[in-house]
N, C-alpha and C. Protein backbone atom coordinates (compact mmCIF):
# COMPACT_ATOMS: atom_id res chain seq x y z
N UNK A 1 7.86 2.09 -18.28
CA UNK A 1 7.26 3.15 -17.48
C UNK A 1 6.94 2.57 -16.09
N UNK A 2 7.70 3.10 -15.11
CA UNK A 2 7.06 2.80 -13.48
C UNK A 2 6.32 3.93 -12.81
N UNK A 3 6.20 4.45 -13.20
CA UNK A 3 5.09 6.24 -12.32
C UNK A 3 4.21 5.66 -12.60
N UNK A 4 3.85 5.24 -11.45
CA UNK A 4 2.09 5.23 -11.12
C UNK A 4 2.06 6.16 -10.16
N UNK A 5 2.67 6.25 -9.07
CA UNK A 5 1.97 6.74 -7.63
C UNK A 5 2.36 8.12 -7.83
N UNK A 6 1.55 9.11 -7.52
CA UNK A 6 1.86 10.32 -7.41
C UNK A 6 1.47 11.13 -6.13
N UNK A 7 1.62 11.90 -5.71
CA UNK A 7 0.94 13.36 -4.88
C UNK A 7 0.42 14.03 -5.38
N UNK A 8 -1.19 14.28 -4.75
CA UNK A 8 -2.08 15.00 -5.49
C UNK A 8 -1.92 16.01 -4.66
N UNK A 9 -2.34 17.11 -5.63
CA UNK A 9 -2.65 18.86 -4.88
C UNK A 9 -2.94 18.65 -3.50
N UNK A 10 -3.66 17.73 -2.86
CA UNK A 10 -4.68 18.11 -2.02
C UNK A 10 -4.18 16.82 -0.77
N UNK A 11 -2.67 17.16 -0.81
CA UNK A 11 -1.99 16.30 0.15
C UNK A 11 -2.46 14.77 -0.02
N UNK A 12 -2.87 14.10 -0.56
CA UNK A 12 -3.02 13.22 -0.76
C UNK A 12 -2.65 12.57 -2.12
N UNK A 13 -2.53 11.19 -2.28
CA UNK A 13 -1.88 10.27 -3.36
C UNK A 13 -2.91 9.56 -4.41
N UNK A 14 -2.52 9.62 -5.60
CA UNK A 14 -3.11 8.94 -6.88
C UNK A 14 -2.37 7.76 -6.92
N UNK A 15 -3.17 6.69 -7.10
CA UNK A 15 -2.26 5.51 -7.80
C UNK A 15 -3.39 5.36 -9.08
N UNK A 16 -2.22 5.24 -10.70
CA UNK A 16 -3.14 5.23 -11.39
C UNK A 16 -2.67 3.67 -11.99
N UNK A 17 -3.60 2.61 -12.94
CA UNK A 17 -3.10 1.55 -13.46
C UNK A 17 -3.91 1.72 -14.73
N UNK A 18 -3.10 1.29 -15.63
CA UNK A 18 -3.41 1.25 -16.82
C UNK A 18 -4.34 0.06 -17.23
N UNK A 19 -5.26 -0.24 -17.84
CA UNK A 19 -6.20 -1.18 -18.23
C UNK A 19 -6.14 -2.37 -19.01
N UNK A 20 -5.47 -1.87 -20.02
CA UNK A 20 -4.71 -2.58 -21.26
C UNK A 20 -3.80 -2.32 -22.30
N UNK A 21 -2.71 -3.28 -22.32
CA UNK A 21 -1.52 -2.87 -22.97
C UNK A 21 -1.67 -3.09 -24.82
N UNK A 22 -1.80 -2.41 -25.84
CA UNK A 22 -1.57 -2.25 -26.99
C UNK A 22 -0.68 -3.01 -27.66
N UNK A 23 -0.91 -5.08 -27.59
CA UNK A 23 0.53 -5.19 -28.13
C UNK A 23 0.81 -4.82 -29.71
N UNK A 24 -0.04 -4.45 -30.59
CA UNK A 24 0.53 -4.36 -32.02
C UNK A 24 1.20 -2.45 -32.04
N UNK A 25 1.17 -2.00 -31.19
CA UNK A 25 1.59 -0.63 -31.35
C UNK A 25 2.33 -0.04 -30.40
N UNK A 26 2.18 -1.15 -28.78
CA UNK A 26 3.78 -1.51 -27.88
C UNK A 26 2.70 0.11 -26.82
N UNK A 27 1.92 0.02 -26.75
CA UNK A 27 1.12 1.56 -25.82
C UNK A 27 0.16 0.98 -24.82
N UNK A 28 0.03 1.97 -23.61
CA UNK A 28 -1.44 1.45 -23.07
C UNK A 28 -2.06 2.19 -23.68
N UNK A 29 -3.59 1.59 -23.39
CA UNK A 29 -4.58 1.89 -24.33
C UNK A 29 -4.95 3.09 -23.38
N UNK A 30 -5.97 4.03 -23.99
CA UNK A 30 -6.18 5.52 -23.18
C UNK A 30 -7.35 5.26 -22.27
N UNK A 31 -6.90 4.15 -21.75
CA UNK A 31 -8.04 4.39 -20.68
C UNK A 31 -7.45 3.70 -19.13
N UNK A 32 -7.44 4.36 -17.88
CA UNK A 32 -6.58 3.80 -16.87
C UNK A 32 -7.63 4.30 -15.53
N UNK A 33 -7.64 3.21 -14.64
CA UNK A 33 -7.92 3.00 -13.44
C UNK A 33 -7.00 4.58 -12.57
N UNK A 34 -8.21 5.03 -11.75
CA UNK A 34 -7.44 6.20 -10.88
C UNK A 34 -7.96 5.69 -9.60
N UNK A 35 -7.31 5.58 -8.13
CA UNK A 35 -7.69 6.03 -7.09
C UNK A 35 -7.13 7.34 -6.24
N UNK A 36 -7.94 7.85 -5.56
CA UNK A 36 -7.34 9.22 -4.83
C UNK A 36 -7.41 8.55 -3.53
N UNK A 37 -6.69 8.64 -2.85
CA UNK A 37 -6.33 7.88 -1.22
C UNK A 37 -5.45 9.07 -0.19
N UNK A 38 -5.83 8.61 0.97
CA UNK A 38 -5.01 9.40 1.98
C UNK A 38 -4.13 8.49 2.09
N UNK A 39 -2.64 9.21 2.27
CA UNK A 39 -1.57 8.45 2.89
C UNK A 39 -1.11 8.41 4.45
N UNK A 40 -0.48 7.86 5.31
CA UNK A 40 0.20 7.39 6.52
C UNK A 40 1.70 8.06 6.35
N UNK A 41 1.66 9.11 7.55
CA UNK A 41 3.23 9.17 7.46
C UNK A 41 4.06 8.17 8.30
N UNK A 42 5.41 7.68 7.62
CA UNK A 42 6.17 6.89 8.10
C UNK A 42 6.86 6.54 9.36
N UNK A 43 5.68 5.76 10.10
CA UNK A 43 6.42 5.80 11.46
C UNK A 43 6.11 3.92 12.02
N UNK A 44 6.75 3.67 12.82
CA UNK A 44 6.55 2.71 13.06
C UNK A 44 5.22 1.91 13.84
N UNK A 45 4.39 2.87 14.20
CA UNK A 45 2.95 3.17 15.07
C UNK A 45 2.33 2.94 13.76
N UNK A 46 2.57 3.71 12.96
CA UNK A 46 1.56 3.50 11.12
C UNK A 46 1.62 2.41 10.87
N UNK A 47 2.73 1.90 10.35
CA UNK A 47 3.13 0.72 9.88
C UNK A 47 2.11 -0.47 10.89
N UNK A 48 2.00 -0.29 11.93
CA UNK A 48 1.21 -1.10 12.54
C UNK A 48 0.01 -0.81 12.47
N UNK A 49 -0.60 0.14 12.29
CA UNK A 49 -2.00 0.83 11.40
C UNK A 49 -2.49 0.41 10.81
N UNK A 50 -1.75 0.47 9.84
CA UNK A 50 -1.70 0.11 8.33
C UNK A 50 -1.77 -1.55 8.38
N UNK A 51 -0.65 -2.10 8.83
CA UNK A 51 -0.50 -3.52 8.49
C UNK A 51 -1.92 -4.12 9.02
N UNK A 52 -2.67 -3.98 10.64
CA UNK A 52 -4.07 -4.24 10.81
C UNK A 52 -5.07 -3.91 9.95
N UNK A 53 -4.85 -2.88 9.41
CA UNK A 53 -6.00 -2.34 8.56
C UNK A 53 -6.05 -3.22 7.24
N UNK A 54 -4.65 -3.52 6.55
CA UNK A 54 -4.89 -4.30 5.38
C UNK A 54 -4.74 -5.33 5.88
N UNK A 55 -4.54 -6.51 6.87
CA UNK A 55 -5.63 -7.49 7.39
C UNK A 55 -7.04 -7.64 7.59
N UNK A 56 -7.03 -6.67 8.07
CA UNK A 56 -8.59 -6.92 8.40
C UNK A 56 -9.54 -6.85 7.02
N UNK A 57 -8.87 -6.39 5.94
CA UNK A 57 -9.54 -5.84 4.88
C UNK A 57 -9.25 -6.99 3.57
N UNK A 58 -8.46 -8.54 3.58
CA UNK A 58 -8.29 -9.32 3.04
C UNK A 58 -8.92 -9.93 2.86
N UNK A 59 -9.55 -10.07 2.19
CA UNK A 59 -10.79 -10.90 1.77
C UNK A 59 -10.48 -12.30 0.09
N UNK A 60 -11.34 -13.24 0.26
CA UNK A 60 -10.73 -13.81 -1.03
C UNK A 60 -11.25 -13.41 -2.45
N UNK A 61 -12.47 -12.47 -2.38
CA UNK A 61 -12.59 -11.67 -3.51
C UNK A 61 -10.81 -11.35 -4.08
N UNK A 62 -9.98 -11.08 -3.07
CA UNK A 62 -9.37 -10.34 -3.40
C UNK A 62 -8.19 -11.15 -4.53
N UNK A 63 -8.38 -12.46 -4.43
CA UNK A 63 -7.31 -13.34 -4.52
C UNK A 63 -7.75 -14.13 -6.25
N UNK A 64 -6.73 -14.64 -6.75
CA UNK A 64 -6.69 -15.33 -8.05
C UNK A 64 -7.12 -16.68 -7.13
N UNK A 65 -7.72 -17.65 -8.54
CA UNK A 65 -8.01 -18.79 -8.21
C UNK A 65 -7.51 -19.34 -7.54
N UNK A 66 -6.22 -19.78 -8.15
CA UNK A 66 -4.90 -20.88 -7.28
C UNK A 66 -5.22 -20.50 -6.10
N UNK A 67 -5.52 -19.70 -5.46
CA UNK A 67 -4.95 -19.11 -3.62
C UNK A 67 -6.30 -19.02 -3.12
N UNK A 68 -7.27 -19.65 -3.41
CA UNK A 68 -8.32 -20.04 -2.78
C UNK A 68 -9.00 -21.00 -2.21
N UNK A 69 -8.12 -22.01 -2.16
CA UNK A 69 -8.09 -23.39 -1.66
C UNK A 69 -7.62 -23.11 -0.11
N UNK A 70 -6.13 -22.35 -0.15
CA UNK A 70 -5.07 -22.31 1.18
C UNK A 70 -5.75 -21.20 2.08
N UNK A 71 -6.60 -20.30 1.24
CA UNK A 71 -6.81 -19.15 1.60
C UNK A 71 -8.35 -19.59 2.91
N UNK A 72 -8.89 -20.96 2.65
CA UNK A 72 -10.09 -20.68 3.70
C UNK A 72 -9.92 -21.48 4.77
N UNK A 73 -8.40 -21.56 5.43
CA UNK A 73 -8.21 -22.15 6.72
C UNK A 73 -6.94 -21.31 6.93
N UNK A 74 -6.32 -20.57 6.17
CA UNK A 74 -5.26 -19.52 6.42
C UNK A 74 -5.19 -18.19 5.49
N UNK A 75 -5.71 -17.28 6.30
CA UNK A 75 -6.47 -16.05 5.69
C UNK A 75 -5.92 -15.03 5.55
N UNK A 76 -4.50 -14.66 5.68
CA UNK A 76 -3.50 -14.41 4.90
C UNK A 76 -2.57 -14.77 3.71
N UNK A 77 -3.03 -16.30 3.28
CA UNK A 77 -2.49 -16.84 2.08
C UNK A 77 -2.80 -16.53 1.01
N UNK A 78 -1.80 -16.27 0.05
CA UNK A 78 -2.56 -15.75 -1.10
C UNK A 78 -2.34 -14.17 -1.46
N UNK A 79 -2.50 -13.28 -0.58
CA UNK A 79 -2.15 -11.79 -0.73
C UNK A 79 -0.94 -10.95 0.04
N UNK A 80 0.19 -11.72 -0.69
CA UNK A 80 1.41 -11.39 -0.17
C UNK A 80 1.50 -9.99 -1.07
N UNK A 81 1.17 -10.14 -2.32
CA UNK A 81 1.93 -8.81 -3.76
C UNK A 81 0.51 -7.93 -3.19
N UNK A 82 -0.41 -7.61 -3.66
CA UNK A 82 -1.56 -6.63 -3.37
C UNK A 82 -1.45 -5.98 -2.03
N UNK A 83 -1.39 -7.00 -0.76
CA UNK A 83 -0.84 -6.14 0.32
C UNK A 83 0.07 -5.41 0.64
N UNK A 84 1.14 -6.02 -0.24
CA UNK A 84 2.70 -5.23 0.29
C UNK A 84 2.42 -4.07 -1.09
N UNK A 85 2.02 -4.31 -2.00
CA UNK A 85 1.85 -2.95 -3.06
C UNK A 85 0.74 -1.61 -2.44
N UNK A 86 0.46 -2.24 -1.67
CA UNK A 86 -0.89 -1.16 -0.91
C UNK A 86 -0.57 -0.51 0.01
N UNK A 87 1.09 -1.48 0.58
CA UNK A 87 1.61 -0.57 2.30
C UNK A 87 2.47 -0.12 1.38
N UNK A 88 2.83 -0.05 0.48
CA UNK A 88 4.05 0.88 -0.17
C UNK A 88 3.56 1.98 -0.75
N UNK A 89 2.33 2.15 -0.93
CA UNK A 89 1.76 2.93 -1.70
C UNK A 89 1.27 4.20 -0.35
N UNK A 90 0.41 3.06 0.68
CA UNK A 90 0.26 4.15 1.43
C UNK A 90 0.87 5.04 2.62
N UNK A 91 1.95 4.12 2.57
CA UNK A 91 2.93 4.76 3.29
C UNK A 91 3.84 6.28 2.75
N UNK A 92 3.90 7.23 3.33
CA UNK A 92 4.73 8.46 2.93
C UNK A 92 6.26 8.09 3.05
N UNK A 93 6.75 7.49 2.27
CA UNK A 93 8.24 7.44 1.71
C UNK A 93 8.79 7.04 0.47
N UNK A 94 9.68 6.68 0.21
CA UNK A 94 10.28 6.42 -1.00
C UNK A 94 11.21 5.32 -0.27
N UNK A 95 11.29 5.22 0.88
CA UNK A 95 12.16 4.10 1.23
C UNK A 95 12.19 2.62 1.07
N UNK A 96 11.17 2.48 0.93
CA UNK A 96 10.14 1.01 0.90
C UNK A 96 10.39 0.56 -0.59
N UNK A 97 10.93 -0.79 -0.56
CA UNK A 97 11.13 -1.59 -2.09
C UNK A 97 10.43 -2.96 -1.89
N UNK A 98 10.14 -3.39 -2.96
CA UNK A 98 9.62 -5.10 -2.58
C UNK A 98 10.65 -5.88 -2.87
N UNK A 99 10.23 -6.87 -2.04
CA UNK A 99 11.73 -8.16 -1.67
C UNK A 99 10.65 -9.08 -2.21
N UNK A 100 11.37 -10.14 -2.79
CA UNK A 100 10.66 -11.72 -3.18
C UNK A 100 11.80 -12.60 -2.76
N UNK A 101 11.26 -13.56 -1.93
CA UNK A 101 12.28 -15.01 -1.39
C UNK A 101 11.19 -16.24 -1.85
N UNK A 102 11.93 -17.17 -1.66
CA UNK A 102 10.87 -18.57 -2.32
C UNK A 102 10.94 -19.11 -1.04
N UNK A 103 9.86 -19.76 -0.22
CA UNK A 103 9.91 -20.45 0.68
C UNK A 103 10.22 -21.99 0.34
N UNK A 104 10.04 -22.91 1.57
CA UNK A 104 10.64 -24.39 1.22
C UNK A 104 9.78 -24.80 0.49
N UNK A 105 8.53 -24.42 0.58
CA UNK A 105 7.58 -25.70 -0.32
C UNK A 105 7.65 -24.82 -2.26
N UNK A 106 8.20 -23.92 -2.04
CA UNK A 106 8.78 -23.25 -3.41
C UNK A 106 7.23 -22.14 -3.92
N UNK A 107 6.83 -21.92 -3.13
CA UNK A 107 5.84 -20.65 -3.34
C UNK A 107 6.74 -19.73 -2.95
N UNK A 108 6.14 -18.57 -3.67
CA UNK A 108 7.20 -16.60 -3.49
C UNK A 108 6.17 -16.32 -2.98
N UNK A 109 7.44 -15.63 -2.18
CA UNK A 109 6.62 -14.80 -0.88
C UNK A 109 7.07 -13.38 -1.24
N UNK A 110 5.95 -11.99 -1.10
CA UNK A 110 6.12 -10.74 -0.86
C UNK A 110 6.51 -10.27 0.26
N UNK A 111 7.30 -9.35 0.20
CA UNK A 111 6.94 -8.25 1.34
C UNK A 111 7.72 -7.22 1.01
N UNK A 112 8.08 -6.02 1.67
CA UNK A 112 8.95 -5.07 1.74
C UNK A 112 9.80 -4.97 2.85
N UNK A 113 11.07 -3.80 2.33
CA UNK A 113 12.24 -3.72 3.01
C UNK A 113 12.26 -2.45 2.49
N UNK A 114 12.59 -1.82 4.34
CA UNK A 114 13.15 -0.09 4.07
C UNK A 114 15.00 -0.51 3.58
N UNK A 115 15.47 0.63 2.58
CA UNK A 115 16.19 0.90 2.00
C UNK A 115 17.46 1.36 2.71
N UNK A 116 17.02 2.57 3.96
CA UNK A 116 17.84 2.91 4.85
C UNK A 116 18.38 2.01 5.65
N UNK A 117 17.34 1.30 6.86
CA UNK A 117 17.57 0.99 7.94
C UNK A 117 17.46 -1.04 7.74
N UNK A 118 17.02 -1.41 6.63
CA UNK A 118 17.05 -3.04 6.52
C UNK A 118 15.49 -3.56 6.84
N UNK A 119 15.22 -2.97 7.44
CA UNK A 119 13.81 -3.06 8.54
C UNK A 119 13.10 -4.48 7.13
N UNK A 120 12.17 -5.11 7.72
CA UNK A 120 11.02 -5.85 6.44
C UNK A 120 9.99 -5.45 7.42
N UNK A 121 8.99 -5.26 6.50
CA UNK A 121 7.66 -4.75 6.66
C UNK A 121 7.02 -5.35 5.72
N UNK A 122 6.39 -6.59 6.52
CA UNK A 122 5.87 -8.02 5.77
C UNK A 122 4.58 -7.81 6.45
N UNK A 123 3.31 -7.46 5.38
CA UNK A 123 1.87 -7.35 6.21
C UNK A 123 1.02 -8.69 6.18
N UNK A 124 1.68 -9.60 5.81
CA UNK A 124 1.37 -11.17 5.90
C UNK A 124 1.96 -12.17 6.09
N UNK A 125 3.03 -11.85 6.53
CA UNK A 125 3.58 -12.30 7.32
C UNK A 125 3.25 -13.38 8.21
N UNK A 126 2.03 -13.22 8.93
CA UNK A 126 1.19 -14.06 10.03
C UNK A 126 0.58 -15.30 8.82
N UNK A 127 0.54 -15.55 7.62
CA UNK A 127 0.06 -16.81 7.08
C UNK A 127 1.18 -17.94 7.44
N UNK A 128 2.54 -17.26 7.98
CA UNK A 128 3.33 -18.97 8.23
C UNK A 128 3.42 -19.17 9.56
N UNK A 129 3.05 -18.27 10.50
CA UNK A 129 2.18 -19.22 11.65
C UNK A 129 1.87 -20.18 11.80
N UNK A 130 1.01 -20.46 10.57
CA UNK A 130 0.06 -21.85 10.50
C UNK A 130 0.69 -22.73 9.53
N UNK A 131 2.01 -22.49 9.06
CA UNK A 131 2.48 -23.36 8.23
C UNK A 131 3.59 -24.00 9.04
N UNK A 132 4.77 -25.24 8.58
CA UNK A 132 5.92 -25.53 9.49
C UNK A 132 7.31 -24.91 8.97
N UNK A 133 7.22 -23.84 8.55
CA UNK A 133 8.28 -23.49 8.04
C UNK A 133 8.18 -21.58 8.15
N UNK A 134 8.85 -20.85 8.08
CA UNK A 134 9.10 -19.27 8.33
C UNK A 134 8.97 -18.56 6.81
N UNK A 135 8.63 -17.80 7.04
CA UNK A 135 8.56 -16.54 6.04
C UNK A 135 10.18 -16.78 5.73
N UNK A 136 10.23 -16.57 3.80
CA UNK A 136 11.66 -16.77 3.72
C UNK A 136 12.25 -15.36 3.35
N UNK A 137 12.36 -14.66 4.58
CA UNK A 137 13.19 -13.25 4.45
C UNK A 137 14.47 -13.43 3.95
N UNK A 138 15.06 -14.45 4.78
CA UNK A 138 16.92 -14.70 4.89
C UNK A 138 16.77 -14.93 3.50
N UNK A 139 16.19 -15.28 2.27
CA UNK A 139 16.28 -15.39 0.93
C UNK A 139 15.66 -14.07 -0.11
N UNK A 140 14.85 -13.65 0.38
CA UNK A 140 14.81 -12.11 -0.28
C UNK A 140 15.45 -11.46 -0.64
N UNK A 141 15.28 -11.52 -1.87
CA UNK A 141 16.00 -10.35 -3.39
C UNK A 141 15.03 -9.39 -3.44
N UNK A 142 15.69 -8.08 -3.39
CA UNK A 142 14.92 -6.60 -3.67
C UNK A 142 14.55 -7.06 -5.65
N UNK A 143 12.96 -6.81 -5.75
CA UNK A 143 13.18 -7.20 -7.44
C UNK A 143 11.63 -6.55 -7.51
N UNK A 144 11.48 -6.30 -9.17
CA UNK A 144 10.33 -5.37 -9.48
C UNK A 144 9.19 -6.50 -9.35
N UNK A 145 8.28 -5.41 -9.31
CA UNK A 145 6.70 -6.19 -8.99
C UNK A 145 6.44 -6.94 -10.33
N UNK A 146 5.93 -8.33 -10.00
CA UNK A 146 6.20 -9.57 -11.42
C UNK A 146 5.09 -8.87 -12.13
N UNK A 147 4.35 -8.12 -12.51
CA UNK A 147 3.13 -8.05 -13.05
C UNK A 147 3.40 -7.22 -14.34
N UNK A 148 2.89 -7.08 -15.64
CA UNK A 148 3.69 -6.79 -16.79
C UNK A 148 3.89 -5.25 -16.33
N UNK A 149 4.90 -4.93 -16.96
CA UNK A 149 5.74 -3.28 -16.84
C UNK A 149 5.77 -3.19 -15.23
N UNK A 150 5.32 -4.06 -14.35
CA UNK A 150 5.35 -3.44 -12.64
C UNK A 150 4.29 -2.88 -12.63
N UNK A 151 3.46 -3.08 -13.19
CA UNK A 151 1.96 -1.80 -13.06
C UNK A 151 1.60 -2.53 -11.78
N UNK A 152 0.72 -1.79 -11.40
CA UNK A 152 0.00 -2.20 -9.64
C UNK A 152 -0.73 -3.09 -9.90
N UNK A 153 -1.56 -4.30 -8.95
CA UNK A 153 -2.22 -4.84 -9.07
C UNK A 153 -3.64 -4.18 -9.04
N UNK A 154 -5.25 -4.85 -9.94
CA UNK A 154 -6.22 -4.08 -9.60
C UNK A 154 -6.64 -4.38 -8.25
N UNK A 155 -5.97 -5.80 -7.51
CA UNK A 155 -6.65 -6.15 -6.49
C UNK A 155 -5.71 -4.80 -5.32
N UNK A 156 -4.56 -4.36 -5.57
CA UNK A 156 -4.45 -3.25 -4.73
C UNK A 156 -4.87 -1.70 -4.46
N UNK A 157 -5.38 -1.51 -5.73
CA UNK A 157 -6.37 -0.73 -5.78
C UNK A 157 -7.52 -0.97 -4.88
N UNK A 158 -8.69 -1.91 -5.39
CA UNK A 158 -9.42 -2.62 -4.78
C UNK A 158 -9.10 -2.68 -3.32
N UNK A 159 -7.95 -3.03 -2.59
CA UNK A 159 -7.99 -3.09 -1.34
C UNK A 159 -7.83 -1.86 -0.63
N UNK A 160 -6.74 -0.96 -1.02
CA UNK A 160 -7.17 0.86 -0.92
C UNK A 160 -8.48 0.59 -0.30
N UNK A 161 -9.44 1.34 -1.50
CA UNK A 161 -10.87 1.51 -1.33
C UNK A 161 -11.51 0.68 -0.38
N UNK A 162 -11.18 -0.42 -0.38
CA UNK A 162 -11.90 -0.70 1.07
C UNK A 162 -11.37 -0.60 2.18
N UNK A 163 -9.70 -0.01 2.58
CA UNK A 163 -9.36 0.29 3.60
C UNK A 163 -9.47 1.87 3.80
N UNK A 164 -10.09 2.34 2.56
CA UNK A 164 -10.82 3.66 2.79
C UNK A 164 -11.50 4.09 2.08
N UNK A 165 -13.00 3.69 2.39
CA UNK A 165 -14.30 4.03 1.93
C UNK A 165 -14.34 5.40 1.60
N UNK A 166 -13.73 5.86 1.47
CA UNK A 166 -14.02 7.33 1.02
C UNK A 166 -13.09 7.87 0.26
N UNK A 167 -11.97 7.04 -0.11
CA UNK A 167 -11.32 7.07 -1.41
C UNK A 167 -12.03 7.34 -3.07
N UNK A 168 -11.42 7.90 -3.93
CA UNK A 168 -12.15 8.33 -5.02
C UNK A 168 -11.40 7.74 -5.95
N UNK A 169 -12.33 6.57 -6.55
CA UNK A 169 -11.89 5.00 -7.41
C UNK A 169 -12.58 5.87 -9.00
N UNK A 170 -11.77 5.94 -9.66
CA UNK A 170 -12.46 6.23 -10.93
C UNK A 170 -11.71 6.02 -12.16
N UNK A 171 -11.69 6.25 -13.59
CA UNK A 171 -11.27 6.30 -14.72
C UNK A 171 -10.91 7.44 -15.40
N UNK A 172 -9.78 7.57 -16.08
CA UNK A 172 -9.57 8.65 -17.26
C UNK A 172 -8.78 8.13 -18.19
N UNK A 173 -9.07 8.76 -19.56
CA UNK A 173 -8.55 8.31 -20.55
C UNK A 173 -6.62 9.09 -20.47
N UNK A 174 -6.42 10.03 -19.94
CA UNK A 174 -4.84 10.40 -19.74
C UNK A 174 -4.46 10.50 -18.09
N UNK A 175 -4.21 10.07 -17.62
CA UNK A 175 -3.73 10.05 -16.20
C UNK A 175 -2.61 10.81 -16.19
N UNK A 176 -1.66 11.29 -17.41
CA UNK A 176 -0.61 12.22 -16.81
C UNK A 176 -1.32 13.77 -17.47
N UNK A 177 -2.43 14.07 -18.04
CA UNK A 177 -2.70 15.55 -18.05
C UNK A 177 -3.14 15.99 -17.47
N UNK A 178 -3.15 15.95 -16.20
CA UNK A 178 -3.68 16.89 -15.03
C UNK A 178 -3.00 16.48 -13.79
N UNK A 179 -2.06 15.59 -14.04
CA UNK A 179 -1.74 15.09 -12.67
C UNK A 179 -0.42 15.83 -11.97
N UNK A 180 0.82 16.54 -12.76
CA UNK A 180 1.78 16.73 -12.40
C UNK A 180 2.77 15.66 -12.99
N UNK A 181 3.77 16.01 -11.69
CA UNK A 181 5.28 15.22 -11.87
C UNK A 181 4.50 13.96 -11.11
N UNK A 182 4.97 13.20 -11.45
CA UNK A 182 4.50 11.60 -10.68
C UNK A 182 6.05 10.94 -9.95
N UNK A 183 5.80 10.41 -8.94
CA UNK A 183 6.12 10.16 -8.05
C UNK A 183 6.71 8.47 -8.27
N UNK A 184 8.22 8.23 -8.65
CA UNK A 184 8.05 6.05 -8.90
C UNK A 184 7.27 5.80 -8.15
N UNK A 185 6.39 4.75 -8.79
CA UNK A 185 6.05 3.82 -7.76
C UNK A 185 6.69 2.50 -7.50
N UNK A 186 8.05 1.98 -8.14
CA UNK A 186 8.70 0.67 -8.29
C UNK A 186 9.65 1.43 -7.26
């Protein structure tokens, strides 16, 4: 299953994530993470919106252990997948896929690539600034989000809501009975 992201009634987008996976019966369990968010239509002015906004909003709450060492002298390290799952989400298209390349020191790097035009739309991009080596685009494979089934990260949820405080973060036990047709989110 990849439908998470949907369009809600009310011009705006659901991303829902499931909580926990059922391994003796192969199900998620009935209970799943909802946010309601405004989306960005697709323009290249957004994209620059957007990409400041989920900078400014990176924090190392946001980050797993490992990436908290690199993360407090280079403050984009660490949230390559949560950021780029958050500009794909809030961006209005379907064009946008995630790319993974391995850089030289052999860490994977996130970002996205429009589908149409080639474009990468890497919102962290700016962590190899401070490193001696480049973001490894020229090695990027279009490939699903590593996280089990592709479900979203909670830390992209989490970063939503704080790039918009007035997002509506909540729980339900069925996320597809009231929601409609859902929208891929892979």
């Amino acid at each position: 299953m990849k439908n998470y992201l949907h369009t809600a009634p009310t011009s705006s987008k659901k991303l829902v994530r499931p909580r926990q996976w059922d391994k003796t019966n192969k199900v998620w369990k009935p209970s799943w993470d909802v946010i309601e968010f405004a989306s960005y239509a697709y323009t290249a002015e957004n994209i620059e919106v957007v990409t400041a906004l989920l900078q400014d909003n990176l924090t190392p709450d946001l980050l797993s252990p490992a990436y908290l060492e690199g993360n407090e002298t280079n403050p984009l390290y660490g949230h390559c997948v949560h950021a780029s799952q958050a500009m794909m989400c809030l961006m209005d298209t379907t064009n946008l896929v995630p790319i993974r390349g391995q850089d030289v020191s052999g860490e994977y790097h996130w970002w996205l690539a429009d589908t149409e035009t080639g474009q990468i739309i890497d919102p962290t991009e700016g962590q190899f600034d401070a490193l001696d080596y480049p973001a490894p685009h020229s090695t990027g494979k279009k490939t699903n989000w590593y996280t089990f089934k592709s479900t979203p990260k909670k830390q992209t949820l989490s970063l939503i809501k704080k790039m918009q405080p007035d997002a509506k973060l909540y729980w339900v036990s069925d996320p597809y009975g009231n929601y409609g047709t859902l929208e891929t989110f892979m």
